[in-house]
C-alpha atoms as a PDB file:
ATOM      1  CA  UNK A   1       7.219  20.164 -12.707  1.00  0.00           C
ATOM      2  CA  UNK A   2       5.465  18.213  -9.901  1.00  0.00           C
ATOM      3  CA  UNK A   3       3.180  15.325 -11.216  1.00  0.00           C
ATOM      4  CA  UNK A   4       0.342  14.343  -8.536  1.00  0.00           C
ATOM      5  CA  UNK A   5       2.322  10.881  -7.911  1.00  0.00           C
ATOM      6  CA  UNK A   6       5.413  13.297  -7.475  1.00  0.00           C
ATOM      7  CA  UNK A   7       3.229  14.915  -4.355  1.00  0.00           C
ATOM      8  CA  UNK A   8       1.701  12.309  -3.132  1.00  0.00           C
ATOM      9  CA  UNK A   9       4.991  10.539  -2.405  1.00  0.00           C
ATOM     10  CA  UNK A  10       6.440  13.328  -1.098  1.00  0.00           C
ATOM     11  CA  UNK A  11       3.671  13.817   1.575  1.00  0.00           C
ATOM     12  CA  UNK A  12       3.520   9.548   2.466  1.00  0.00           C
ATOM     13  CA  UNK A  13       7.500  10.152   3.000  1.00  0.00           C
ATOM     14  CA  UNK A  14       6.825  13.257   5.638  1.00  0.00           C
ATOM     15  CA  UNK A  15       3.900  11.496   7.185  1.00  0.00           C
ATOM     16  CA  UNK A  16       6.177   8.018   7.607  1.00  0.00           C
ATOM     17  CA  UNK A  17       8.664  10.033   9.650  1.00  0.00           C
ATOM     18  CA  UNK A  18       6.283  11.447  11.943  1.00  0.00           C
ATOM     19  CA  UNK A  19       5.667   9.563  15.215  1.00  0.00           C
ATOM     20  CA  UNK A  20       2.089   7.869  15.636  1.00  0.00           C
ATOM     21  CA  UNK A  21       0.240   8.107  18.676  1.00  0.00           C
ATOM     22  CA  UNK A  22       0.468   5.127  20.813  1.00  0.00           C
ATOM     23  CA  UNK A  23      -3.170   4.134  20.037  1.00  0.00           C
ATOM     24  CA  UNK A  24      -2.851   4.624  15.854  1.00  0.00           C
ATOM     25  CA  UNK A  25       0.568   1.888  16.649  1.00  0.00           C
ATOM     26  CA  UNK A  26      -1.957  -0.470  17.913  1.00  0.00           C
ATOM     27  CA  UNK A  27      -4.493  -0.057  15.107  1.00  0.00           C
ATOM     28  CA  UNK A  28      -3.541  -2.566  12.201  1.00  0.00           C
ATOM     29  CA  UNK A  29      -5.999  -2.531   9.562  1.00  0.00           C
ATOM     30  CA  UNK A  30      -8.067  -6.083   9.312  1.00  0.00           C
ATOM     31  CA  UNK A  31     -10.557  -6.723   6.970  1.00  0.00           C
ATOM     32  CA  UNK A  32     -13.418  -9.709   7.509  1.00  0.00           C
ATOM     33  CA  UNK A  33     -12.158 -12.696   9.731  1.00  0.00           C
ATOM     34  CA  UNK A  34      -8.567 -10.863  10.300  1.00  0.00           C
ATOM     35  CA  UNK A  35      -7.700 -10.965   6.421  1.00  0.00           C
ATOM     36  CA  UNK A  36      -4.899  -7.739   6.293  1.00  0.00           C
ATOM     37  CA  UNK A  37      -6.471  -5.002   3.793  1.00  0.00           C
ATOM     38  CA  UNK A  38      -4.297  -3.216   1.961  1.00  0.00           C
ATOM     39  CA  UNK A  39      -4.764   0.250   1.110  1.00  0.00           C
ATOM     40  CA  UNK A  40      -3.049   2.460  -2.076  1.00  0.00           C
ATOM     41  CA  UNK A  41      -0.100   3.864   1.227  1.00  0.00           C
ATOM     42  CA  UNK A  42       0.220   0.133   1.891  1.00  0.00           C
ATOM     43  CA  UNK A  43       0.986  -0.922  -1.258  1.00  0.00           C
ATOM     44  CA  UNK A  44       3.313   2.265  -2.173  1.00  0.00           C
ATOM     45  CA  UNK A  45       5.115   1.602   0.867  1.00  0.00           C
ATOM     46  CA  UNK A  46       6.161  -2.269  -0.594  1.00  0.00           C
ATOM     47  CA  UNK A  47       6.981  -1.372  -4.260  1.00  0.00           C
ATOM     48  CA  UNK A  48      10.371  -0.963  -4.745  1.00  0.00           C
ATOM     49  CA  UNK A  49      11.183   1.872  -7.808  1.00  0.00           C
ATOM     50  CA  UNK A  50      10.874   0.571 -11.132  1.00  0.00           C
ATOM     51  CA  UNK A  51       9.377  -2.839  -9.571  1.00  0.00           C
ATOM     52  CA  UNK A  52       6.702  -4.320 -12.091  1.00  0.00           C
ATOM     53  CA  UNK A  53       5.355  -7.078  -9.747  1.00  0.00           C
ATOM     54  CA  UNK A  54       4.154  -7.660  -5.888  1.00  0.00           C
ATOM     55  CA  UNK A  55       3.818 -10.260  -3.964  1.00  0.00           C
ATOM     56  CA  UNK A  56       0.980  -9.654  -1.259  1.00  0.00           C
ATOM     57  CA  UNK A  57      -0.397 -12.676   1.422  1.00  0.00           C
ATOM     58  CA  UNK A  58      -3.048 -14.914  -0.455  1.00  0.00           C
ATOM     59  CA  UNK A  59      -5.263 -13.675   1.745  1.00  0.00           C
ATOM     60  CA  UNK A  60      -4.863 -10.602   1.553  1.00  0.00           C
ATOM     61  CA  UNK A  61      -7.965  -7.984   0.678  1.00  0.00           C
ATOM     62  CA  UNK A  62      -7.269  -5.048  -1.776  1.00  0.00           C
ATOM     63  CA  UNK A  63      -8.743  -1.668  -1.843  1.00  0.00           C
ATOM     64  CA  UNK A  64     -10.286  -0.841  -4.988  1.00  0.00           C
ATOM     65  CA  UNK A  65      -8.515   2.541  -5.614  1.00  0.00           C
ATOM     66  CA  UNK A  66      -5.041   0.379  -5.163  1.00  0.00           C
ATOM     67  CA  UNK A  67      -6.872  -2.303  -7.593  1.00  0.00           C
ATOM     68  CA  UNK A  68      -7.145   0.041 -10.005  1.00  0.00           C
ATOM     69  CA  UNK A  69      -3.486   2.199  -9.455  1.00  0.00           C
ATOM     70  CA  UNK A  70      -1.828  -1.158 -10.139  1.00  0.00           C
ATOM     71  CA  UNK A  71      -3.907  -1.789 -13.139  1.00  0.00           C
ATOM     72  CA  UNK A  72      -2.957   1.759 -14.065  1.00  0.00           C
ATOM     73  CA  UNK A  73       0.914   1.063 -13.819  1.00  0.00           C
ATOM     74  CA  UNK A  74       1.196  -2.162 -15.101  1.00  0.00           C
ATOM     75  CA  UNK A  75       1.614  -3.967 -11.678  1.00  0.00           C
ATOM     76  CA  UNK A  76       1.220  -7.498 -11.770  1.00  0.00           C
ATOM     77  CA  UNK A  77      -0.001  -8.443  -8.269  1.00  0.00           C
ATOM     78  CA  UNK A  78       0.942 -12.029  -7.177  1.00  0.00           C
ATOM     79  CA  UNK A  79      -0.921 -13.722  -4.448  1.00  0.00           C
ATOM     80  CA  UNK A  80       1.014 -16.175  -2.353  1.00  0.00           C
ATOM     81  CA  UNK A  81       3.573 -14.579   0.698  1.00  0.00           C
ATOM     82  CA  UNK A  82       2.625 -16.207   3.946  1.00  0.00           C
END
């Protein structure tokens, strides 16, 4: 049986083969003064399987549904990639 993870990885794999519209290539997400946010599909997309730690840029601004799906997994997030 299908967990909700299970689906929700299934539909960020079909959406990451479909080709984005020229403008949505442009867009990169950019919190206050430039810092990169990083949303839950972010984050999913850098995790390797099995991987209990990630290392995001220092500045770097977290969403709090990913804050709290890391918490939930045992993630240990370490700030310091350039």
């Amino acid at each position: 049986m299908l967990t909700r993870d299970d689906l929700i990885d299934i539909i960020v794999a079909g959406l990451a083969k479909a080709k984005p519209a020229a403008a949505a290539r442009a867009w990169k997400p950019r919190g206050p003064e430039g810092r990169p946010f990083l949303s839950e599909y972010d984050i999913k997309k850098r995790l390797t399987a099995g991987g209990l730690r990630l290392t995001i840029p220092e500045n770097a601004i977290l969403s709090p549904l990913v804050t709290d799906w890391l918490t939930l997994r045992g993630i240990e997030v370490v700030r310091g990639l350039s």
